[in-house]
Protein backbone atom coordinates (compact mmCIF):
# COMPACT_ATOMS: atom_id res chain seq x y z
CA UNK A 1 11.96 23.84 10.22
CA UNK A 2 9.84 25.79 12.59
CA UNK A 3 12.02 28.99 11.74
CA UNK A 4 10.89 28.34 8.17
CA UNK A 5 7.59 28.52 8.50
CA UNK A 6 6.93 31.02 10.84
CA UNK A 7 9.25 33.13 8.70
CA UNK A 8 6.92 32.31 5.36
CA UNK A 9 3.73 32.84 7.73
CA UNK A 10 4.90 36.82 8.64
CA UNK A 11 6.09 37.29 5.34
CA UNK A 12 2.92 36.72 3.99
CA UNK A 13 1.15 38.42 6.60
CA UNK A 14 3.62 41.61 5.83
CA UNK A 15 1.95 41.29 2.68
CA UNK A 16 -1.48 41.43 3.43
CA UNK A 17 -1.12 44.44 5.39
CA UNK A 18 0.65 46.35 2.93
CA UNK A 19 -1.78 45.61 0.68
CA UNK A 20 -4.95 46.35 2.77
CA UNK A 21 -3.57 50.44 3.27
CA UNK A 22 -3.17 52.72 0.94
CA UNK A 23 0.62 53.65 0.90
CA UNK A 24 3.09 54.19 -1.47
CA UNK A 25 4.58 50.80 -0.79
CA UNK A 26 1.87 49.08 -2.00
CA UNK A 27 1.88 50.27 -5.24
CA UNK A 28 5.46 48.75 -5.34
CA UNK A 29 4.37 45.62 -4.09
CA UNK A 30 1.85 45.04 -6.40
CA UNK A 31 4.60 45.82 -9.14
CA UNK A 32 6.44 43.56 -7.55
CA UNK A 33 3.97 40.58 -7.40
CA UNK A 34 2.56 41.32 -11.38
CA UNK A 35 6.36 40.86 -12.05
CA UNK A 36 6.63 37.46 -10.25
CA UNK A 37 3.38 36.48 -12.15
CA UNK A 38 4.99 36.91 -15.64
CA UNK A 39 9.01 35.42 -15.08
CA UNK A 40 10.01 32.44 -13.07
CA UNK A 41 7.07 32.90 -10.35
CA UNK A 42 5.03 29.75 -11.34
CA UNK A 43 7.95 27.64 -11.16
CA UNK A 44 9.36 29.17 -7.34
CA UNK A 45 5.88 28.79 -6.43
CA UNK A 46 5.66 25.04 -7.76
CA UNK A 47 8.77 24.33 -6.38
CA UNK A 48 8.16 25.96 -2.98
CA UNK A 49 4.77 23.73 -2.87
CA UNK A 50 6.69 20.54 -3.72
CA UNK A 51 9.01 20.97 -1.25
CA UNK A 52 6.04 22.12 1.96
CA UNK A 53 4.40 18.75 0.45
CA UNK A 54 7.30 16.55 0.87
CA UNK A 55 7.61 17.95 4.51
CA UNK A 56 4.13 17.42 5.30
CA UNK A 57 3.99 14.04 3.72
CA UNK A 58 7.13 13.37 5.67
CA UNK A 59 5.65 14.55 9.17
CA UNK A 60 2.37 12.46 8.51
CA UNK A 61 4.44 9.25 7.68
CA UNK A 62 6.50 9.87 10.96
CA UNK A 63 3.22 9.99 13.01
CA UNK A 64 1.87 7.28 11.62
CA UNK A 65 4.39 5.34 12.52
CA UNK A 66 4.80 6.34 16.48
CA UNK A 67 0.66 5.79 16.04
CA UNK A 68 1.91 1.99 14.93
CA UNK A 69 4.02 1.85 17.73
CA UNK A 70 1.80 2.99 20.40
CA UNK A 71 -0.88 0.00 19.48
CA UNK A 72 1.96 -2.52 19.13
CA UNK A 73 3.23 -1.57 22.20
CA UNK A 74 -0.13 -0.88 23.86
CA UNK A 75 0.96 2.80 25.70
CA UNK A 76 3.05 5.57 24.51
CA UNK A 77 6.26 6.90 26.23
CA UNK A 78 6.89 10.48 26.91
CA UNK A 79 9.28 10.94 24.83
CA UNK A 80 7.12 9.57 21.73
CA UNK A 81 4.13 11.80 23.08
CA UNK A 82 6.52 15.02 22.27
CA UNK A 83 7.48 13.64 19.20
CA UNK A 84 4.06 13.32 17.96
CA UNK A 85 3.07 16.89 18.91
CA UNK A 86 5.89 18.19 17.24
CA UNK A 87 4.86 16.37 14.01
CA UNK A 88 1.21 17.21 14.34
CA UNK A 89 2.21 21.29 15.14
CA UNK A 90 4.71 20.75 11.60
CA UNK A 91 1.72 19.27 9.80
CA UNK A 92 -0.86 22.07 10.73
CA UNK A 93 1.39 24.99 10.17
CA UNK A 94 1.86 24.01 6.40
């Protein structure tokens, strides 16, 4: 998951600095975005945004519930403290 987003973070950060010096390679990646504007780029990007949401929604509904257990068990284990940080780092990267 992690390997996911971190590649979708450089990629667009790749992007931006193309874009911010005048090269010859940004010329071709603004050709290339205007293309992905006209074709099948609204639905990748749709679909792309579905799919971050459902991940999100699914990390939120997984802390919830270890917050749920936490008060009905009145502390938190170790092992339920790393799980939470792992759900909260998931959650803030998308």
């Amino acid at each position: 998951m992690f390997q996911l987003l971190f590649m979708v973070i450089f990629s667009e950060m790749a992007v931006i600095m193309v874009l911010s010096f005048k090269t010859p390679l940004r010329k071709l990646t603004l050709m290339v975005l205007d293309r992905v504007k006209r074709g099948q780029g609204p639905l990748m990007v749709k679909t792309v945004a579905a799919t971050i949401a459902v991940v999100m929604i699914s990390s939120v509904y997984s802390m919830v519930k270890i917050q749920k257990r936490w008060i009905d068990d009145g502390s938190a284990n170790p092992t339920e403290q790393i799980l939470m940080v792992k759900h909260l780092l998931e959650a803030t990267l998308m």
